[in-house]
Every structure is written in structure tokens, then in C-alpha cells.
Protein backbone atom coordinates (compact mmCIF):
# COMPACT_ATOMS: atom_id res chain seq x y z
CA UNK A 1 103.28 -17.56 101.48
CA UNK A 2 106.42 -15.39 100.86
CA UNK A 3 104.49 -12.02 102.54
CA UNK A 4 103.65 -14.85 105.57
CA UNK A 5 107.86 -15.75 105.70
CA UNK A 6 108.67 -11.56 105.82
CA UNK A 7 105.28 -10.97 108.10
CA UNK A 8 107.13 -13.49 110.36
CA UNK A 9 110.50 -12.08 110.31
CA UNK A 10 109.15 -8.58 110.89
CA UNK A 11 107.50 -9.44 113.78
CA UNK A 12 110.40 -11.64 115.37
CA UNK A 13 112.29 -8.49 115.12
CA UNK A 14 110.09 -5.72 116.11
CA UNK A 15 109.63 -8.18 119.09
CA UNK A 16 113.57 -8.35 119.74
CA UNK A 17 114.16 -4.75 119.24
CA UNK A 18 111.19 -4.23 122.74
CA UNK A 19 113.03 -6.79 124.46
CA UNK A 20 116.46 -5.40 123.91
CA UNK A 21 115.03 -1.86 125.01
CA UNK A 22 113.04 -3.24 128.02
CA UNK A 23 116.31 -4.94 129.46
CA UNK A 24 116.47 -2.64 132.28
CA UNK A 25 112.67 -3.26 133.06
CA UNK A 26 113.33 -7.46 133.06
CA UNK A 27 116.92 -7.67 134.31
CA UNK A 28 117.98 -4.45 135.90
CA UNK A 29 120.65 -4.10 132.98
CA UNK A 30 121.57 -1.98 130.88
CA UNK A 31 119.43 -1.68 127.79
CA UNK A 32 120.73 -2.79 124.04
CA UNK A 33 119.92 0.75 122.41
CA UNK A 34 122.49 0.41 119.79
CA UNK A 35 121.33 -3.69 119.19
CA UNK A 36 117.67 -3.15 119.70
CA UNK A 37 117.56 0.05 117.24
CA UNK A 38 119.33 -1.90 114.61
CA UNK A 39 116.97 -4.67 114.69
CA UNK A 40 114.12 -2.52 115.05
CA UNK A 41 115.57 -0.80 111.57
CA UNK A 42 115.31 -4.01 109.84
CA UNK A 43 111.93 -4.80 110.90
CA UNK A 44 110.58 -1.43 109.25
CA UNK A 45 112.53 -2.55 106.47
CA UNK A 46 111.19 -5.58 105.93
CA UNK A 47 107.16 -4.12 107.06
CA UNK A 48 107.88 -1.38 104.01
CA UNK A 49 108.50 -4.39 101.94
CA UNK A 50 104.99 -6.11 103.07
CA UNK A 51 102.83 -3.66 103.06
CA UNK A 52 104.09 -2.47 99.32
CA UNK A 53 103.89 -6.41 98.37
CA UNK A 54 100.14 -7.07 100.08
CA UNK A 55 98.69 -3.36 98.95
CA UNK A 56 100.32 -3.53 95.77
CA UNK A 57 102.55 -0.12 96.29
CA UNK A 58 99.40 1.46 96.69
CA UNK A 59 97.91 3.57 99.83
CA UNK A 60 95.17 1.07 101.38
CA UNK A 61 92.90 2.80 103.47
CA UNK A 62 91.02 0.11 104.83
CA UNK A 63 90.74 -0.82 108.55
CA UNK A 64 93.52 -3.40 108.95
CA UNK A 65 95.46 -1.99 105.89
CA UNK A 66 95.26 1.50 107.55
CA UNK A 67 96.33 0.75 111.03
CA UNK A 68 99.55 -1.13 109.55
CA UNK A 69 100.55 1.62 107.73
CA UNK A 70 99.89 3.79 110.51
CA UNK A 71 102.30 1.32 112.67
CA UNK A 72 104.72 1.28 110.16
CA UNK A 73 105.28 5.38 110.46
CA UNK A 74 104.86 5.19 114.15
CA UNK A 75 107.83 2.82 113.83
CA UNK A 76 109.97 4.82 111.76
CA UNK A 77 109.42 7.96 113.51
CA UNK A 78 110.04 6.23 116.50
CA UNK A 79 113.09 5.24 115.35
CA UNK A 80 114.21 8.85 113.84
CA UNK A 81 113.47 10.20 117.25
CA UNK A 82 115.15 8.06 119.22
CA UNK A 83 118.50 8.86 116.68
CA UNK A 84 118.53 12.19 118.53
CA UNK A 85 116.49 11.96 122.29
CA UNK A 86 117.40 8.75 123.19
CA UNK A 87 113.54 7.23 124.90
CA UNK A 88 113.85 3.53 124.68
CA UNK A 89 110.70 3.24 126.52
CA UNK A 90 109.19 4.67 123.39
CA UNK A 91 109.98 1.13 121.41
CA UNK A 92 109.04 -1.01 124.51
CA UNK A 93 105.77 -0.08 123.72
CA UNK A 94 105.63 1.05 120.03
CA UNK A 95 107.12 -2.09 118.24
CA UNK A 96 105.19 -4.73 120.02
CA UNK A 97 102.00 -2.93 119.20
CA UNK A 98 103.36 -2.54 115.43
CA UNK A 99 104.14 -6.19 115.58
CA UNK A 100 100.50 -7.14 116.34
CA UNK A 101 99.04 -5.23 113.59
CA UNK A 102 101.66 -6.74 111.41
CA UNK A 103 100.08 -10.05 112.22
CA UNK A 104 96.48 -8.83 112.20
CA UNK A 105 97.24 -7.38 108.46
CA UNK A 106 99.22 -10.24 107.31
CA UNK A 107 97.16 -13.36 109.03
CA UNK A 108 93.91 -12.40 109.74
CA UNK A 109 92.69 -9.51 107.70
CA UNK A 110 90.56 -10.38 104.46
CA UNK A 111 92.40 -9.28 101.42
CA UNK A 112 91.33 -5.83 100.19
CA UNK A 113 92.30 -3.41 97.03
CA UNK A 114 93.55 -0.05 97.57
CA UNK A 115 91.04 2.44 95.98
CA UNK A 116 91.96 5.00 93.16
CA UNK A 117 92.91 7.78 94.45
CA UNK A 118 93.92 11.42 92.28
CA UNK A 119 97.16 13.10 93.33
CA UNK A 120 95.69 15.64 95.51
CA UNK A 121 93.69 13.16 97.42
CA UNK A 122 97.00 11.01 98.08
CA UNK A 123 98.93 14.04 99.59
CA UNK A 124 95.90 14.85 102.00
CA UNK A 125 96.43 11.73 103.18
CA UNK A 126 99.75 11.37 103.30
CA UNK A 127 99.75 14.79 105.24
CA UNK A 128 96.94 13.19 107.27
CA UNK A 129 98.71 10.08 108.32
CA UNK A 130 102.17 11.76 109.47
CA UNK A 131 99.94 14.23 111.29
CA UNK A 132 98.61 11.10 113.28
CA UNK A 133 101.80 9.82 113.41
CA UNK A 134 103.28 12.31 115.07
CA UNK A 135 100.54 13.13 117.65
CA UNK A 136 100.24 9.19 118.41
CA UNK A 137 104.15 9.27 119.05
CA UNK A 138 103.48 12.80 121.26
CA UNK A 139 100.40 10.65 123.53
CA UNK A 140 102.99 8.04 124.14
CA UNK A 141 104.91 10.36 125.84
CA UNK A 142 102.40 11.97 127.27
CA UNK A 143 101.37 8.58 129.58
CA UNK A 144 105.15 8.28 130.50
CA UNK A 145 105.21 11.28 131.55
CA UNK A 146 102.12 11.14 133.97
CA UNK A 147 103.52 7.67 134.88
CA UNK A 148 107.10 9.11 135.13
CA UNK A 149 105.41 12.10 137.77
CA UNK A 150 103.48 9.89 139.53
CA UNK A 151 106.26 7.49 140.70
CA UNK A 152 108.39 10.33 141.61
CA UNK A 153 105.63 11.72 143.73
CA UNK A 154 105.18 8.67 145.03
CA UNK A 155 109.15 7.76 145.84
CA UNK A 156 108.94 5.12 143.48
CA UNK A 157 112.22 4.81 142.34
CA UNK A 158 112.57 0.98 140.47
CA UNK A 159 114.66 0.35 138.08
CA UNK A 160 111.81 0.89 135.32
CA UNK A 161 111.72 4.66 136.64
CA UNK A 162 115.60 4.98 135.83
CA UNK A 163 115.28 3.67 132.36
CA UNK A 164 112.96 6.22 131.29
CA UNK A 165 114.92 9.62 130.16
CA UNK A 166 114.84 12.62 132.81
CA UNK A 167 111.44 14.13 133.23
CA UNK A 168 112.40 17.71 131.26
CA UNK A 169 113.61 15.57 128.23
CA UNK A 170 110.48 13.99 128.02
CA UNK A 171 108.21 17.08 128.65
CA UNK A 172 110.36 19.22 126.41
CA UNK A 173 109.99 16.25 123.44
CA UNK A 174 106.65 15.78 123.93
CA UNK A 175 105.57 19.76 123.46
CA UNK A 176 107.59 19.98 120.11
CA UNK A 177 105.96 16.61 118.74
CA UNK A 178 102.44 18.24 120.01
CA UNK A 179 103.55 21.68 117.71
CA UNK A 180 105.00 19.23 114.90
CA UNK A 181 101.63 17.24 114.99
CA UNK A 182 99.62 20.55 115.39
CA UNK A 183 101.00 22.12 112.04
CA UNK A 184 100.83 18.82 109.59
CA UNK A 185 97.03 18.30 110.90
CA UNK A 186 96.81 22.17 110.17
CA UNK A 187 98.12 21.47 106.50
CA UNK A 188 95.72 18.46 106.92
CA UNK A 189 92.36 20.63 107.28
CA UNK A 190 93.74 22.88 104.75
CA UNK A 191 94.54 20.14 102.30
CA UNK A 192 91.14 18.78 102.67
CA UNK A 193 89.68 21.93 102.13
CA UNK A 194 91.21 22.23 99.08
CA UNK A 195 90.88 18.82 97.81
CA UNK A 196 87.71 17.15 99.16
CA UNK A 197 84.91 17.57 97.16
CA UNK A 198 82.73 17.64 100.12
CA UNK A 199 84.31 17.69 103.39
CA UNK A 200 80.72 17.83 104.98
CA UNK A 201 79.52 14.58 103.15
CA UNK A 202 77.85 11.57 104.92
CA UNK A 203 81.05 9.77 105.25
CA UNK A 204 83.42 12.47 106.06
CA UNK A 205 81.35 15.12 108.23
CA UNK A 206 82.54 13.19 111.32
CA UNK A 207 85.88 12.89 110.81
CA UNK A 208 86.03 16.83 109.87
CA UNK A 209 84.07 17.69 112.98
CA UNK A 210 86.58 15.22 114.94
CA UNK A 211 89.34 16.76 113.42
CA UNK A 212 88.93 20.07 113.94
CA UNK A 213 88.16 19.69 117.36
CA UNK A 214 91.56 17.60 117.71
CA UNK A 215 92.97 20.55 116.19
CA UNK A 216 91.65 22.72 118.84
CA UNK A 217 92.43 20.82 121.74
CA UNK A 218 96.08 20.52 120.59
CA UNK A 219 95.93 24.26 119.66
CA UNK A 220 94.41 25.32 122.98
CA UNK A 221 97.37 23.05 124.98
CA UNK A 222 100.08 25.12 122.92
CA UNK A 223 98.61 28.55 123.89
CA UNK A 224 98.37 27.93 127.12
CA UNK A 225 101.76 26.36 127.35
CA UNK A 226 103.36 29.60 125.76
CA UNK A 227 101.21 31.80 127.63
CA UNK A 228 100.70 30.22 130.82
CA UNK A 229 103.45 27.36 130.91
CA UNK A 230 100.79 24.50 131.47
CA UNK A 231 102.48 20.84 132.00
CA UNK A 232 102.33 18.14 134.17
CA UNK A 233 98.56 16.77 134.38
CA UNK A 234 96.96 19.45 132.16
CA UNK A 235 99.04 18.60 129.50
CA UNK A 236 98.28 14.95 129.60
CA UNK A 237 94.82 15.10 129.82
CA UNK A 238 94.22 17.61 126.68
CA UNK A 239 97.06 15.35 124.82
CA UNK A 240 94.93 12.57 125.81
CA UNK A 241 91.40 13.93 124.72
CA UNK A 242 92.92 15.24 121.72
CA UNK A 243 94.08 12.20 120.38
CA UNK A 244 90.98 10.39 121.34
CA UNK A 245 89.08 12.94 118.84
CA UNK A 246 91.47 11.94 116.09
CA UNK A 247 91.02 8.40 116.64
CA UNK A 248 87.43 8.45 116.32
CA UNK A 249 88.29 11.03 113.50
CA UNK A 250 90.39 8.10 111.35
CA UNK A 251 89.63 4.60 112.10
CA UNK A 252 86.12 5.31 113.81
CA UNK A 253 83.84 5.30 110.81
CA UNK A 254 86.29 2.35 109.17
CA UNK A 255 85.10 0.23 112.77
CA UNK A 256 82.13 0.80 111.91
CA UNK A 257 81.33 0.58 108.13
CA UNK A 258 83.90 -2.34 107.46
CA UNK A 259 83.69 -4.75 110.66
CA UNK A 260 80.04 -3.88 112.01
CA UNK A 261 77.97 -2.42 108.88
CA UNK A 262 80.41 -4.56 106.33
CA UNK A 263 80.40 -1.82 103.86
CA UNK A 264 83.87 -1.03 102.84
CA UNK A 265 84.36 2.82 102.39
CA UNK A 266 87.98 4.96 101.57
């Protein structure tokens, strides 16, 4: 009952942090970055608190277990980013999201235990999960930036359009996430090389081949925006399809094993 009471809190908050960011979007104002940051703070607070209190401090890879802990990074790094590039419209859509999975995790996921793990096998996934993370935070970006582009081609110029951070802030963030993203799922691969028994077994040749071919598409888009300066669509569209591939890659086999199959794997 006490994890319900935080789970509650937590998502209150994470809730009131969106609104205070999406102010321009409702009322045309001017949007509560300072307020909305600081509640959005506490709610990650008070998530690190749940998830060590339902998972027992441990890392719990299992569907609803994993996608909460996934949220919970996505909200802190939101948060860390937005201490130096100010892009509220990162938290309008980030902490609602997180606040859903909070209650998915908390009210309506079946208890689980958090397998054993070895040291080595924690730090691939550790390495793993920022890796996500960070390329989850990058995709965000990349759909305001096609939105951002669109409207502007368009004339569209509400009030939603001025909230968002100028178009070269948002480009120029979104490339160094993609290269930050790029080199921790590069230490992922190598990790899991080095680790993983058997990368290529029945339950992990997937998510290697998915993997690696994130790892190419995000590669390829960083050539060819230091060789050839790609943006604009081209860079949306390989962001897109490379975070699709790591998707499938993480929580694809989890879908399937867990809530279709009901066989609980790591």
C-alpha cells in the first residue's frame, strides 16, 4: 500500500511538471520551466524510490519492470538536458508517458523477481539501458523537429510552434544525443561480446541482429552527416528506423515471451 501512496504521488507530479511545461500550448503563456522542472525532480525522486522498493534494489528486466526503469532514465536525462538546452516540449511528452508506466508497473503489472545477475552481466545492461535512453531522448527530438519543419513550411506559426526551441538548437541537440547514443550502444555490442556467453543463443540472436543493425543505421546517419551534412527529413527517418530496430531489439522478445507465450525470460 505504501509503494501505491508514492506510485500516486509520482505520477501527480510527473503529470504537473507536463502541464507546467505545456502552458504555452493550453494558455498562450509563458511556460513554468523553473516550477515544472522542480516538480518533475521530485517525481524521479520519488520513482527511484519505487522502483528500488517494488524490485527490491535489484535490476528487473521484465516487461513492465523494464519499461519503468527505462522511463525513469528517460526522465532523468530529460531533466539533465533540459539543465543546459532548455526543450520543454521534451517533458510535455516524456513525463506523461513515464507517468503511465509508473501506473502500469505499480497497479497493474503482476509482481515479478529480478533475476541473478553476475557483475559483468549488470554493466552490459546498465550500458545497454543508457544507450536506449539516450537514443529514445534523440527520436523525441527527432519528431519535433520534422513537426517543427513542417509548420514552418507550412506558415504555421501558433503559439505551440513558438514554445518549441529554434530549429538549429534542436537539430544541433539531437545529432550529439544520436553520437552519445551511438558510442554507449557501441560499448553495448562490445560489452556483450565480452560478457554473453552466447550472444547468438535462441533468446538473444534477435536482439543482437536488431542491435547491430540499430547500430548501423545510427552509424550510417553520422557519416553522412559529417560527410555530406544530411538533416532535415533524412535524418528523421534513419533516427526513426533506427530506434524502431532497438525497440524490437529490447522489449520485443519480452512482448512476446511474457504477455503472449507467458514464459518469463531475462
Amino acid at each position: 500500500m505504501v509503494i501505491h501512496v508514492f506510485a500516486l504521488l509520482a505520477i501527480v507530479l510527473y503529470l504537473a511538471a507536463a502541464g507546467g511545461l505545456a502552458r504555452p500550448l493550453l494558455s498562450g503563456g509563458q511556460p513554468l520551466n523553473r516550477l515544472a522542472l522542480s516538480l518533475a525532480g521530485c517525481a524521479v525522486l520519488i520513482h527511484a524510490g519505487i522502483l528500488l522498493g517494488m524490485h527490491r534494489g535489484a535490476l528487473d528486466l521484465h516487461f513492465f519492470a523494464a519499461l519503468s526503469l527505462v522511463a525513469f532514465v528517460v526522465s532523468t536525462l530529460t531533466l539533465l538536458v533540459n539543465l543546459s538546452r532548455p526543450v520543454a516540449a521534451l517533458g510535455v511528452i516524456v513525463f506523461p508517458l513515464t507517468a503511465l508506466l509508473v501506473a502500469v508497473d505499480s497497479f497493474l503489472a503482476p509482481p515479478t523477481l529480478p533475476l541473478t545477475m553476475d557483475w559483468q552481466i549488470k554493466l552490459h545492461v546498465t550500458v545497454a539501458l543508457i544507450a536506449f535512453s539516450v537514443l529514445s531522448i534523440a527520436t523525441v527530438l527527432a519528431i519535433l523537429l520534422a513537426v517543427q519543419e513542417r509548420a514552418l513550411r507550412h506558415r504555421q506559426f501558433g503559439p505551440w510552434l513558438r514554445a518549441l526551441p529554434p530549429l538549429t538548437l534542436t537539430e544541433t541537440l539531437l545529432f550529439r544525443l544520436i553520437a552519445a547514443g551511438f558510442v554507449l550502444l557501441t560499448l553495448t555490442l562490445l560489452t556483450g561480446a565480452l560478457f554473453v556467453d552466447n550472444l547468438f543463443s535462441q533468446h538473444l540472436a534477435h536482439k543482437t541482429i536488431l542491435s547491430i543493425v540499430a547500430w548501423l543505421v545510427f552509424g550510417v546517419l553520422l557519416y553522412g552527416r559529417w560527410r555530406h551534412g544530411w538533416r532535415g527529413q533524412r535524418a528523421v527517418n534513419l533516427t526513426l528506423i533506427g530506434m524502431v530496430a532497438l525497440v524490437l531489439a529490447f522489449f520485443g522478445s519480452k512482448f512476446v515471451l511474457e504477455l503472449i507465450l507467458h514464459r518469463p525470460v531475462g
